[in-house]
C-alpha atoms as a PDB file:
ATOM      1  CA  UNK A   1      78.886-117.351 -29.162  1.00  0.00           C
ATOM      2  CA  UNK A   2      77.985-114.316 -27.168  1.00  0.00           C
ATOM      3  CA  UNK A   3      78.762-115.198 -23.811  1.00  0.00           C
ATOM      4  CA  UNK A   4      78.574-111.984 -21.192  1.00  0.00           C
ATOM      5  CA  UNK A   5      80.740-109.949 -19.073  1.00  0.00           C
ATOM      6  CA  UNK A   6      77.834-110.595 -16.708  1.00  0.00           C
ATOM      7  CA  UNK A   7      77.649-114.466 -16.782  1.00  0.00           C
ATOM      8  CA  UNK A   8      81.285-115.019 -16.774  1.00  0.00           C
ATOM      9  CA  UNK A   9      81.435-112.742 -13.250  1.00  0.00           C
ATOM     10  CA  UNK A  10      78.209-114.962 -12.461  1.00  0.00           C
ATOM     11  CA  UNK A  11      79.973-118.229 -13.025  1.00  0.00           C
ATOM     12  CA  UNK A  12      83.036-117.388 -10.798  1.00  0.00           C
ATOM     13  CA  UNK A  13      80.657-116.309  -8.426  1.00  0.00           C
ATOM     14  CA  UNK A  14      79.089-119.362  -7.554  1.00  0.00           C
ATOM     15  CA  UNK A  15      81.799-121.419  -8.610  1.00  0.00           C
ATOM     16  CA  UNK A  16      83.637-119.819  -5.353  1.00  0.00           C
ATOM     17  CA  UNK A  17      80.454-119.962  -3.008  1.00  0.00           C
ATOM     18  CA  UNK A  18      78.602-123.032  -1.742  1.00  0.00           C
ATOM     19  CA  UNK A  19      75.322-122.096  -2.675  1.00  0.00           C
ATOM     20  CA  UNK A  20      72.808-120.416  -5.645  1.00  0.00           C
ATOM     21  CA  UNK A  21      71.717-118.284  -2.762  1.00  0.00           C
ATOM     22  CA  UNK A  22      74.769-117.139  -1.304  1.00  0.00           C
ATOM     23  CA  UNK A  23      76.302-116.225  -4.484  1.00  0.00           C
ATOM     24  CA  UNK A  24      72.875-114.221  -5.589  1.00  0.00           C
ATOM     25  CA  UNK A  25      73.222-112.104  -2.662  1.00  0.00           C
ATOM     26  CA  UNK A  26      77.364-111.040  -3.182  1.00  0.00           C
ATOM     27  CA  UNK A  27      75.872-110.419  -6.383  1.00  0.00           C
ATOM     28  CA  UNK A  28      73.149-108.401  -5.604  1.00  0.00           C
ATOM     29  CA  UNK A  29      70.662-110.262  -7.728  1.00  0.00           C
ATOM     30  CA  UNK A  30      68.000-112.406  -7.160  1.00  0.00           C
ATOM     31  CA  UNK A  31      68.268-116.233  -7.060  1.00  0.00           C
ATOM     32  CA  UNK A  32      65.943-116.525  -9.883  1.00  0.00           C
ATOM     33  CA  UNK A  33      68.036-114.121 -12.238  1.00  0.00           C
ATOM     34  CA  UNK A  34      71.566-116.104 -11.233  1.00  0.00           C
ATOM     35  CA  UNK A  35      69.876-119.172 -12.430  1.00  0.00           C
ATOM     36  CA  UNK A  36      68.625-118.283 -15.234  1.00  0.00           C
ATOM     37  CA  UNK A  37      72.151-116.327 -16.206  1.00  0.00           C
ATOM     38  CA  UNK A  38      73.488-119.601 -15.525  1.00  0.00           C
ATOM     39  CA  UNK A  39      71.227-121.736 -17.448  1.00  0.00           C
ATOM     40  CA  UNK A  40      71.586-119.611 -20.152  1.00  0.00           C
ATOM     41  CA  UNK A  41      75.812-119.617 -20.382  1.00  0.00           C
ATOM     42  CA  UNK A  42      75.206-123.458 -20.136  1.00  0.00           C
ATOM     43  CA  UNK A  43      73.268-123.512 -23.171  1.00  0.00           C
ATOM     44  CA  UNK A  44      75.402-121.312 -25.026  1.00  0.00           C
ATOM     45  CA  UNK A  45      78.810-123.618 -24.269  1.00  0.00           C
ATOM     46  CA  UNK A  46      76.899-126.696 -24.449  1.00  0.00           C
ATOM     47  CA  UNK A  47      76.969-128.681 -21.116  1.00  0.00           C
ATOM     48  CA  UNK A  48      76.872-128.332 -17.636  1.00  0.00           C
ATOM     49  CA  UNK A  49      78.909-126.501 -15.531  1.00  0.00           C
ATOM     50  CA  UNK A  50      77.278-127.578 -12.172  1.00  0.00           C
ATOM     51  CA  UNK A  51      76.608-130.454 -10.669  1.00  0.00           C
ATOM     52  CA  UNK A  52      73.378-128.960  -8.288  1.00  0.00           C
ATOM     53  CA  UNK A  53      71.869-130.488  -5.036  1.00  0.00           C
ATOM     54  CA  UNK A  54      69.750-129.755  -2.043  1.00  0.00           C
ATOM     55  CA  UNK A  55      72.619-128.281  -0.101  1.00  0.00           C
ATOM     56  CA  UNK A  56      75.413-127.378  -2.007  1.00  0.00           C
ATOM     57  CA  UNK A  57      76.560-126.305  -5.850  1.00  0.00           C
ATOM     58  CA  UNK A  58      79.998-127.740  -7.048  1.00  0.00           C
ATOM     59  CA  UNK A  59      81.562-127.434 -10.329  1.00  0.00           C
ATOM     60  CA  UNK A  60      81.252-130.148 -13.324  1.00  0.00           C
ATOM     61  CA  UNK A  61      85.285-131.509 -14.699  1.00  0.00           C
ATOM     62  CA  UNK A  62      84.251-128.834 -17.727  1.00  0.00           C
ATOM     63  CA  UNK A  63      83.327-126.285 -14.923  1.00  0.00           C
ATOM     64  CA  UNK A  64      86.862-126.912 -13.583  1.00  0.00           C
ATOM     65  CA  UNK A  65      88.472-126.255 -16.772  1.00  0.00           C
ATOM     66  CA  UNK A  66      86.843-123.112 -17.076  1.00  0.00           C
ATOM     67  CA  UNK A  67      87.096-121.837 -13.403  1.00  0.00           C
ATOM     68  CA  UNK A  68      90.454-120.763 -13.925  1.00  0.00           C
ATOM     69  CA  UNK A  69      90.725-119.111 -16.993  1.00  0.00           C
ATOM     70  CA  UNK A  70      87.151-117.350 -16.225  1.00  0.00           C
ATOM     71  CA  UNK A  71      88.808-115.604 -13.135  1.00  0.00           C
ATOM     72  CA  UNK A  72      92.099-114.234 -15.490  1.00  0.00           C
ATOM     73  CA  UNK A  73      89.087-112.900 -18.156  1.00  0.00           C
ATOM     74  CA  UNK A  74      87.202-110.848 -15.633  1.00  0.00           C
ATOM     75  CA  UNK A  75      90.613-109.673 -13.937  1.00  0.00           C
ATOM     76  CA  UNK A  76      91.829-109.059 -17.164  1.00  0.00           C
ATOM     77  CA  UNK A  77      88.909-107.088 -18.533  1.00  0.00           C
ATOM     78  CA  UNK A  78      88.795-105.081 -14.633  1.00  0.00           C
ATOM     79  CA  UNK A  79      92.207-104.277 -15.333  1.00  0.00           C
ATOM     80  CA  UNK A  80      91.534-102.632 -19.203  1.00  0.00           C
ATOM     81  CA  UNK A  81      88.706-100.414 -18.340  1.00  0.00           C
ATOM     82  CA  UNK A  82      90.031 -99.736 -14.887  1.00  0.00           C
ATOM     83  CA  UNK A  83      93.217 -98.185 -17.130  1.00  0.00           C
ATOM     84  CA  UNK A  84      91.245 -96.632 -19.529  1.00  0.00           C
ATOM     85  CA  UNK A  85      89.474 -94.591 -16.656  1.00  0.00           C
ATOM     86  CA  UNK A  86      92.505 -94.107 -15.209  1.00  0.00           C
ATOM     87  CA  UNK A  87      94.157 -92.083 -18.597  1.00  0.00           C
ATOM     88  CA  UNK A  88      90.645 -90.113 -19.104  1.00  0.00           C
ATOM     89  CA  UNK A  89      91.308 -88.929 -15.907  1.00  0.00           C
ATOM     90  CA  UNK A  90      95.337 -88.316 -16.518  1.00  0.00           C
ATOM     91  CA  UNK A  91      96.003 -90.680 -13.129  1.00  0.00           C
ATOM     92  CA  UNK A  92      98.745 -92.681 -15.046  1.00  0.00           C
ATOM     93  CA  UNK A  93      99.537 -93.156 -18.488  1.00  0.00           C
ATOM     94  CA  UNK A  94     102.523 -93.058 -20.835  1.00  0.00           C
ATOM     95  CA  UNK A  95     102.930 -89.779 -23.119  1.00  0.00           C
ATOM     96  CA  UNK A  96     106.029 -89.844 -25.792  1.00  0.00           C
ATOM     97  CA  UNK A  97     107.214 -86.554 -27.478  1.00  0.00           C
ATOM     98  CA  UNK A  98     109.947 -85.794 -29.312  1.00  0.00           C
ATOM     99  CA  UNK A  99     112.030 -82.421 -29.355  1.00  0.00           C
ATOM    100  CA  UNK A 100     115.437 -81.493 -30.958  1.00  0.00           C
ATOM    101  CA  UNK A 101     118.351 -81.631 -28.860  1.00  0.00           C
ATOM    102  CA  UNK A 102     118.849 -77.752 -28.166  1.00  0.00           C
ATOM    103  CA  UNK A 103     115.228 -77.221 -27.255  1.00  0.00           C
ATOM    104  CA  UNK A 104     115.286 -80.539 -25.052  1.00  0.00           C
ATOM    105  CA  UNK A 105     118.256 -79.301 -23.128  1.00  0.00           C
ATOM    106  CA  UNK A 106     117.477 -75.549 -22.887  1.00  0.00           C
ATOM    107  CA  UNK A 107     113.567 -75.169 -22.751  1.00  0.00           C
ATOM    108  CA  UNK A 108     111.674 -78.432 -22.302  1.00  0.00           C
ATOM    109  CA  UNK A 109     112.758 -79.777 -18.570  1.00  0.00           C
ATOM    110  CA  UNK A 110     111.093 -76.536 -17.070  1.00  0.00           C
ATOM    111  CA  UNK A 111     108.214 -77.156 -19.225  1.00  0.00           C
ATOM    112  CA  UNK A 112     107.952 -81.216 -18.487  1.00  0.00           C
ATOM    113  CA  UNK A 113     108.817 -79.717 -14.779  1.00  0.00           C
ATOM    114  CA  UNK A 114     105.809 -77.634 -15.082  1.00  0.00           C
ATOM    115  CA  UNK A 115     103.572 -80.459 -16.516  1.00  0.00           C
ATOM    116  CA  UNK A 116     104.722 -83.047 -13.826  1.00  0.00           C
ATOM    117  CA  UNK A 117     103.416 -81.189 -10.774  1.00  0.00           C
ATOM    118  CA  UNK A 118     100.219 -81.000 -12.699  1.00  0.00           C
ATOM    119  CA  UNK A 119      99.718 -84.507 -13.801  1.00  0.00           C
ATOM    120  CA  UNK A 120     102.229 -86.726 -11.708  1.00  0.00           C
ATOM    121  CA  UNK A 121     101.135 -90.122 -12.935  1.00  0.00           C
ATOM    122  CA  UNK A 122     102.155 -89.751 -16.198  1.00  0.00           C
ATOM    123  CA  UNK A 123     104.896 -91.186 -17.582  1.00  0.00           C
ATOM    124  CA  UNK A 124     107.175 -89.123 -19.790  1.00  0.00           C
ATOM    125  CA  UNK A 125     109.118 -90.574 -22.549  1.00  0.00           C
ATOM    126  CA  UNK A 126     111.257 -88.127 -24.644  1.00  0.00           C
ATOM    127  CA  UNK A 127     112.845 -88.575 -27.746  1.00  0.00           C
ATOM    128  CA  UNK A 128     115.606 -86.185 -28.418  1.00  0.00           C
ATOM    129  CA  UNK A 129     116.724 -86.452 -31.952  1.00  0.00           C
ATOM    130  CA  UNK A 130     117.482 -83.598 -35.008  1.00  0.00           C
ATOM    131  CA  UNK A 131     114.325 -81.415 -36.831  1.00  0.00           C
ATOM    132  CA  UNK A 132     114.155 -83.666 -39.855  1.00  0.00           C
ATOM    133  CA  UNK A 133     113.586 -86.850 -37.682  1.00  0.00           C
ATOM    134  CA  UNK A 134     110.960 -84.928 -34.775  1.00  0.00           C
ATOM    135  CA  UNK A 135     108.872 -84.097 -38.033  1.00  0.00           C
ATOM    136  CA  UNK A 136     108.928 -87.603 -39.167  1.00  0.00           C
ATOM    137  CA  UNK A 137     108.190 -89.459 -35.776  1.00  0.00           C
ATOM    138  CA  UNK A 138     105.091 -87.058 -35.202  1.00  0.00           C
ATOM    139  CA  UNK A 139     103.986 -87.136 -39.332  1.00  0.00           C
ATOM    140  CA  UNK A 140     104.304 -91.445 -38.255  1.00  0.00           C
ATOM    141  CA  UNK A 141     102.159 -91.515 -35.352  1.00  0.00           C
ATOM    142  CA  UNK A 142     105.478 -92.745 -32.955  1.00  0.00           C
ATOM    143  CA  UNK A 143     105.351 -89.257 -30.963  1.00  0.00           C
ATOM    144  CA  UNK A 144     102.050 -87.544 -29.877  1.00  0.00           C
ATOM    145  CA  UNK A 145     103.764 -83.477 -29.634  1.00  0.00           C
ATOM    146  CA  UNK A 146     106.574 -82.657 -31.135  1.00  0.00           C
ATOM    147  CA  UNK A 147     109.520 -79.315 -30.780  1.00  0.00           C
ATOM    148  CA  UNK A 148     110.935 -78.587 -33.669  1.00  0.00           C
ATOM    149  CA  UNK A 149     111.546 -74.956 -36.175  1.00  0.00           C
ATOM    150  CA  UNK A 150     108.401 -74.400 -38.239  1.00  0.00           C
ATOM    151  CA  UNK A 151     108.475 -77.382 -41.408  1.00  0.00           C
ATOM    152  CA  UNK A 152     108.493 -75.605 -44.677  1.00  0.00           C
ATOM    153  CA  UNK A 153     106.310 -78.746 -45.854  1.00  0.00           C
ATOM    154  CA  UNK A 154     103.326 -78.896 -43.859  1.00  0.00           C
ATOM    155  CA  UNK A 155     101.658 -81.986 -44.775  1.00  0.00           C
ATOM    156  CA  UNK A 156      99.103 -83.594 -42.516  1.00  0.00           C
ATOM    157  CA  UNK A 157     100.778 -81.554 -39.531  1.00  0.00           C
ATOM    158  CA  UNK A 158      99.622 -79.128 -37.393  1.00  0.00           C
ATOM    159  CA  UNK A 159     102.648 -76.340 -36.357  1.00  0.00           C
ATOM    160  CA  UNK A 160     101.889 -73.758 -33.448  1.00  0.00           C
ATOM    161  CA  UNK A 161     104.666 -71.211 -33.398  1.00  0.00           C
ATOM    162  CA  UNK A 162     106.279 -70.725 -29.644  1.00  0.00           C
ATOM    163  CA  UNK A 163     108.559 -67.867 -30.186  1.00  0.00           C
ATOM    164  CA  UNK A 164     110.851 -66.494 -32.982  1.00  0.00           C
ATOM    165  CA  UNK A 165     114.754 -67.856 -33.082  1.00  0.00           C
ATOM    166  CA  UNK A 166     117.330 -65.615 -34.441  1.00  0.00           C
ATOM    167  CA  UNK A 167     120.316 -67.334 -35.906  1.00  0.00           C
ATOM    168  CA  UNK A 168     123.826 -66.079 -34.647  1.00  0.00           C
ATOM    169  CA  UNK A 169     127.573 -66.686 -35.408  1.00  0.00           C
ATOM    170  CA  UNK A 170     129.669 -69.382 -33.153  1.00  0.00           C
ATOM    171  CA  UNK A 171     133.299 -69.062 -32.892  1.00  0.00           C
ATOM    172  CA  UNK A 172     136.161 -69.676 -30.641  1.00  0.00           C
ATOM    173  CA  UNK A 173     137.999 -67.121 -28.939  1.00  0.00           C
ATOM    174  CA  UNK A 174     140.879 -66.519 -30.981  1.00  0.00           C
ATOM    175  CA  UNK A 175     138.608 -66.730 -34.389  1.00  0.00           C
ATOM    176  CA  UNK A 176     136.074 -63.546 -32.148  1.00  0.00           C
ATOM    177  CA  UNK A 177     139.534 -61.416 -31.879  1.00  0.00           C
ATOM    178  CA  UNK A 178     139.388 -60.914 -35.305  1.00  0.00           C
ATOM    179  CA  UNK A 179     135.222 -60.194 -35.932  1.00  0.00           C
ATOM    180  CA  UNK A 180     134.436 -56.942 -36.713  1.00  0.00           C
ATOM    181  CA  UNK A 181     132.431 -54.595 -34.323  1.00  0.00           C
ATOM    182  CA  UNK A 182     129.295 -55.385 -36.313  1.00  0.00           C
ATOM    183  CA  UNK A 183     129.671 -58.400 -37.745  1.00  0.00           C
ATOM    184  CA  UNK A 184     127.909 -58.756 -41.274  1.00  0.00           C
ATOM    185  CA  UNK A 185     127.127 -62.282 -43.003  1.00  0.00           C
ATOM    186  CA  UNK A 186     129.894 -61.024 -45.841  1.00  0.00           C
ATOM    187  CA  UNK A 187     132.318 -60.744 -42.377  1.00  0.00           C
ATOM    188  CA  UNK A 188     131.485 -64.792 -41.778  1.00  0.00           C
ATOM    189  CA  UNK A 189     133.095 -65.670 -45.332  1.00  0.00           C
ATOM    190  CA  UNK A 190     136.585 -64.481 -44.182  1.00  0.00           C
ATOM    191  CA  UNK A 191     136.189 -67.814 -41.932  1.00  0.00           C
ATOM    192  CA  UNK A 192     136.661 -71.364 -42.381  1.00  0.00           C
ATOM    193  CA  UNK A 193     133.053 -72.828 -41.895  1.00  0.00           C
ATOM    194  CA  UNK A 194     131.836 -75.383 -40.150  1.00  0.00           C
ATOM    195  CA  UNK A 195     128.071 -76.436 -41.018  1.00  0.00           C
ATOM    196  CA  UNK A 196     125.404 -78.841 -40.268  1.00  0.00           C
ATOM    197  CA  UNK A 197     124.960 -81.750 -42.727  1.00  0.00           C
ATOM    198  CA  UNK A 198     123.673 -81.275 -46.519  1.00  0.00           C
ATOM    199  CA  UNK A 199     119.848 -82.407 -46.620  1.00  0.00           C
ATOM    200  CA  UNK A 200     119.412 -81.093 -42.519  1.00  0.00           C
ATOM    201  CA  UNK A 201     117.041 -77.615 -42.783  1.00  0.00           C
ATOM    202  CA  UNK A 202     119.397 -75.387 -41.125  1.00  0.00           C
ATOM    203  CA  UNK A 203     121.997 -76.256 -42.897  1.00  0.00           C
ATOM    204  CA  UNK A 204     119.796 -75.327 -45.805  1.00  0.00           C
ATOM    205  CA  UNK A 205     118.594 -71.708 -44.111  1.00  0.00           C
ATOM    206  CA  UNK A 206     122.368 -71.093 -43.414  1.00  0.00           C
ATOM    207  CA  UNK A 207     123.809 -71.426 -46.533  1.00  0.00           C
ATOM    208  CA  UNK A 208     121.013 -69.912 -49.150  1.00  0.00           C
ATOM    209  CA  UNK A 209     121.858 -66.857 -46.936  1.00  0.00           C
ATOM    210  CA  UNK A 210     126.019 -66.801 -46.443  1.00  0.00           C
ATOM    211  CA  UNK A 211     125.661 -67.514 -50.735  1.00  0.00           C
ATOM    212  CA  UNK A 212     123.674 -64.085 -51.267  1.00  0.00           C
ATOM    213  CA  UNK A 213     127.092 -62.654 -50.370  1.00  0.00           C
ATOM    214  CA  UNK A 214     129.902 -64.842 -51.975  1.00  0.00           C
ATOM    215  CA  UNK A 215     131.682 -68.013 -52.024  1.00  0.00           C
ATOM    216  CA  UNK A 216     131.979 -70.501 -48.377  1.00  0.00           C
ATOM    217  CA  UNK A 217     134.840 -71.999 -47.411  1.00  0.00           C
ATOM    218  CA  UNK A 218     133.342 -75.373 -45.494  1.00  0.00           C
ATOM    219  CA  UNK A 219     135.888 -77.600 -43.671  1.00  0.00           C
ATOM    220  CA  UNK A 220     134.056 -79.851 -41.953  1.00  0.00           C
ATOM    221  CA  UNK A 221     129.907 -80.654 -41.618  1.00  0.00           C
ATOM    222  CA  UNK A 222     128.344 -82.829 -38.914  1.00  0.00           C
ATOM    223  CA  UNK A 223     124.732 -84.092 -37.894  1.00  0.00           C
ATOM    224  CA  UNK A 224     124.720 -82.640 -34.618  1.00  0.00           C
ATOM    225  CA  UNK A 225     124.995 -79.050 -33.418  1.00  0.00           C
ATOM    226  CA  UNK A 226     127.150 -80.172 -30.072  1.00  0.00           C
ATOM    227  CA  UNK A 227     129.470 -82.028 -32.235  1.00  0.00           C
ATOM    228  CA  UNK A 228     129.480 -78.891 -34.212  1.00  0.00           C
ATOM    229  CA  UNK A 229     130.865 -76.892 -31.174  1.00  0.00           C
ATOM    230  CA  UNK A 230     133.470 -78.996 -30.383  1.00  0.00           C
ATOM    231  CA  UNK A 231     134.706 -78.514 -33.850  1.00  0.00           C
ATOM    232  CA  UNK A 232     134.530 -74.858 -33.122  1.00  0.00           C
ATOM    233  CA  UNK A 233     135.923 -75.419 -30.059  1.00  0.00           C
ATOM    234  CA  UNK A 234     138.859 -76.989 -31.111  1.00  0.00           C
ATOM    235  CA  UNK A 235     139.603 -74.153 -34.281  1.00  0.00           C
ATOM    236  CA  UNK A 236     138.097 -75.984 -37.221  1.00  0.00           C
ATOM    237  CA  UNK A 237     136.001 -72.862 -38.687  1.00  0.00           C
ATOM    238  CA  UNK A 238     133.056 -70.928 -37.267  1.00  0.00           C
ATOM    239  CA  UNK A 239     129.683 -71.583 -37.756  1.00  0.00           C
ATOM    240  CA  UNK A 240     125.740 -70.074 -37.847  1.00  0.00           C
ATOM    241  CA  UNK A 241     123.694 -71.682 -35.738  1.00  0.00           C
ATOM    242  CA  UNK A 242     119.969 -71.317 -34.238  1.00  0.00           C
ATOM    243  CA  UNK A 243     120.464 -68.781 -31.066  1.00  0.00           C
ATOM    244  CA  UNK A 244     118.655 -71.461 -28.949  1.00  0.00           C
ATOM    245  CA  UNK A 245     121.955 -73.174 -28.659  1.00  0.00           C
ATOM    246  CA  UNK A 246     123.905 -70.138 -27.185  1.00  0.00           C
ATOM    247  CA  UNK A 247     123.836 -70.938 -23.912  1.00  0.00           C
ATOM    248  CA  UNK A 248     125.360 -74.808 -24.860  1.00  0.00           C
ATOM    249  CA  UNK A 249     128.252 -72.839 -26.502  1.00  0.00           C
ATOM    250  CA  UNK A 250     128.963 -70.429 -24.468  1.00  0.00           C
ATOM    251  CA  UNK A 251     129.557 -73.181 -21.809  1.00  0.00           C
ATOM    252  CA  UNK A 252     132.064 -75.242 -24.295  1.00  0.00           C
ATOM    253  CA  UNK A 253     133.958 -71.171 -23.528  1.00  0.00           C
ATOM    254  CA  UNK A 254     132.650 -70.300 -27.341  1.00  0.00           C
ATOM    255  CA  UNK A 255     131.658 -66.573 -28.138  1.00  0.00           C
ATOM    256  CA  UNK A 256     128.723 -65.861 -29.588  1.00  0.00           C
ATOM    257  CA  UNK A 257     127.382 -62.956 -31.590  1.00  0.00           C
ATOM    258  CA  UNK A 258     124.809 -61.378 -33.328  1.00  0.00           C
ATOM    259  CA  UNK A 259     124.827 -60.662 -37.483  1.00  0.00           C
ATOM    260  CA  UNK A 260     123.766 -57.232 -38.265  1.00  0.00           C
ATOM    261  CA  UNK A 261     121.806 -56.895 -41.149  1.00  0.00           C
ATOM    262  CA  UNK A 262     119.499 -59.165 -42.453  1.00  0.00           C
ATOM    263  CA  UNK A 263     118.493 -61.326 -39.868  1.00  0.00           C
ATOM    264  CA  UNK A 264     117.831 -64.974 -40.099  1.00  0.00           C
ATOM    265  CA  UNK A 265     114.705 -65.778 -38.343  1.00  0.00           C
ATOM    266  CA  UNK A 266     113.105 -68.982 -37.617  1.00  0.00           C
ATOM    267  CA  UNK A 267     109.916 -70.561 -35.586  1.00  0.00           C
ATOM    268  CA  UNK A 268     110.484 -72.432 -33.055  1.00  0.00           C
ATOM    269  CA  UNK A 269     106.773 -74.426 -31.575  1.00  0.00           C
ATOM    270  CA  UNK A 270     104.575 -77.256 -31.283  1.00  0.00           C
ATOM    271  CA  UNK A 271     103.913 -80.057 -33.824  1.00  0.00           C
ATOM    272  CA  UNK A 272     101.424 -82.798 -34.376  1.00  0.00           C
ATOM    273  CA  UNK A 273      99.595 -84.886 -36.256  1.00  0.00           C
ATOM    274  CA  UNK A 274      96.493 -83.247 -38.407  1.00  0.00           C
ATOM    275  CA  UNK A 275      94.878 -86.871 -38.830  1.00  0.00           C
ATOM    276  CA  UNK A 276      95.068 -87.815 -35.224  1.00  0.00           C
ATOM    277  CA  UNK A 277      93.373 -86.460 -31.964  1.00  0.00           C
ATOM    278  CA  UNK A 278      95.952 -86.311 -29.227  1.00  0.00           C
ATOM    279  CA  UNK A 279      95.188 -87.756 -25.720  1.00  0.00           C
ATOM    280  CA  UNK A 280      94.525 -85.971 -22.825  1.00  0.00           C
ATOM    281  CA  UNK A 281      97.797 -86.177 -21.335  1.00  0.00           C
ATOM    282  CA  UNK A 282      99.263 -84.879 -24.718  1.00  0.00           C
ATOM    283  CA  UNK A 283      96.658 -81.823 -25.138  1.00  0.00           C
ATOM    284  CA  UNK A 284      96.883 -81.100 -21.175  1.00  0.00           C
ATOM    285  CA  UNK A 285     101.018 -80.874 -22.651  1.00  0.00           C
ATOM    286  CA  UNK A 286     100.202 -78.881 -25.598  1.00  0.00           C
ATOM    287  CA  UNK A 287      97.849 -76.479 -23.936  1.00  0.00           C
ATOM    288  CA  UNK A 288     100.492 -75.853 -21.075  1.00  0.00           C
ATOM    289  CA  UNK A 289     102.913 -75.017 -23.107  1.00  0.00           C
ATOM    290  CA  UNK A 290     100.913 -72.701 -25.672  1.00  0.00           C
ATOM    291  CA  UNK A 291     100.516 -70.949 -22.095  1.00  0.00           C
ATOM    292  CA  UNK A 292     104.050 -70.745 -20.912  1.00  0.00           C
ATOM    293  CA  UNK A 293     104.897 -68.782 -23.901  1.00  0.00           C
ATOM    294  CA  UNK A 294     101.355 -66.838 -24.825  1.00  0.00           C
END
């Protein structure tokens, strides 16, 4: 059956006025054409849907059924393309990323700040959670843009570096009295350590490089790097962490300081999905941010 768009908003048309002629000309067709669309639908659902007479037009029982759920399909199918033109042209919308924690509290709200004045209808759903998970709710098609250090796996995403990280030592501020004046990574091993979970990537980065220099003495390991300043905050060990996070320890009262040496250097940028375009909303995102940093 390939009933129209067109004779549905027909059949509601008349169905609500009192003649064939009055109902052509809220239409802005002919009385000819509205009868014949009419005629037609009839044929297609096979029976009547008016009952027709010199002066009026009223609906058949089976037009009455119809009436009803008629008026729901053309508001409903207003509604759809009435939202689609509304996210082509970014007037409302839903856009979900996903960063990790350190770059969602330090960098992103002046960013989604940014991106808010610009396009004020959409709505912004953010899903803070560690690297390993940001990579796999982009690489799943759950979140359009993601934040995260560069994967070392890139496969079917696209990574955009942002700037360069430079990991630095955490420690409270009894363990600091007794750094050196240029603290080396060998310096770190004279400290109980406190690390990131096995499996997590900078838990990885951190320890390939404290090994190059000797054995590590790990007391405790979390999933989270603010649980992993409270345990530095309360004297459990020191750790190495991403310098994006020094501004979330210093205000737990933690010192912070630079290895000389060999640095460890990460990307930190944009991710998304190679095998999917984003939406406008999430380009408009992507683009802005590129900027913010270029």
């Amino acid at each position: 059956m390939d009933v129209s768009y067109r004779q549905i908003k027909a059949f509601v048309e008349v169905a609500k006025s009192s003649t064939f002629a009055e109902a052509a000309v809220n239409l802005h067709v002919t009385q000819p054409a509205l009868s014949s669309a009419i005629k037609k639908m009839e044929e297609q659902l096979g029976g009547r849907l008016f009952q027709r007479n010199t002066r009026n037009v009223s609906l058949t029982p089976e037009g009455e059924v119809l009436f009803p759920n008629a008026v729901r399909l053309i508001h409903d199918w207003d509604n759809t393309f009435s939202d689609i033109q509304n996210l082509f042209a970014m007037a409302k919308g839903q856009l979900t990323i996903c960063a990790m924690p350190s770059f969602a509290e330090s960098h992103l709200p002046n960013i989604l700040s940014v991106f808010h004045q610009r396009i004020p209808n959409v709505n912004l759903r953010i899903v803070d959670v560690v690297m390993e998970q940001v990579i796999h709710e982009v690489a799943k098609g759950r979140c359009e843009v993601g934040f995260s250090f560069e994967p070392e796996r890139k496969d079917g995403l696209v990574f955009t570096s942002l700037f360069a990280d430079q990991f630095v030592v955490v420690a409270n501020k009894n363990a600091a009295r007794n750094f050196n004046c240029k603290l080396s990574w060998k310096d770190c091993l004279d400290f109980p350590l406190v690390m990131m979970n096995r499996g997590s990537a900078v838990r990885h980065w951190t320890q390939t490089k404290l090994e190059q220099y000797g054995d590590l003495n790990i007391i405790a390991e979390t999933g989270q790097l603010s649980t992993l300043g409270k345990l530095i905050q309360n004297g459990l060990g020191i750790s190495i962490m991403p310098a994006i996070c020094r501004s979330q320890m210093e205000g737990l009262g933690l010192v912070v300081r630079e290895i000389y040496g060999e640095p460890l250097v990460k990307n930190i940028g944009l991710i998304k999905n190679a095998r999917k375009e984003l939406s406008l909303p999430a380009q408009s995102l992507w683009e802005l941010t590129v900027a913010h940093y270029g």
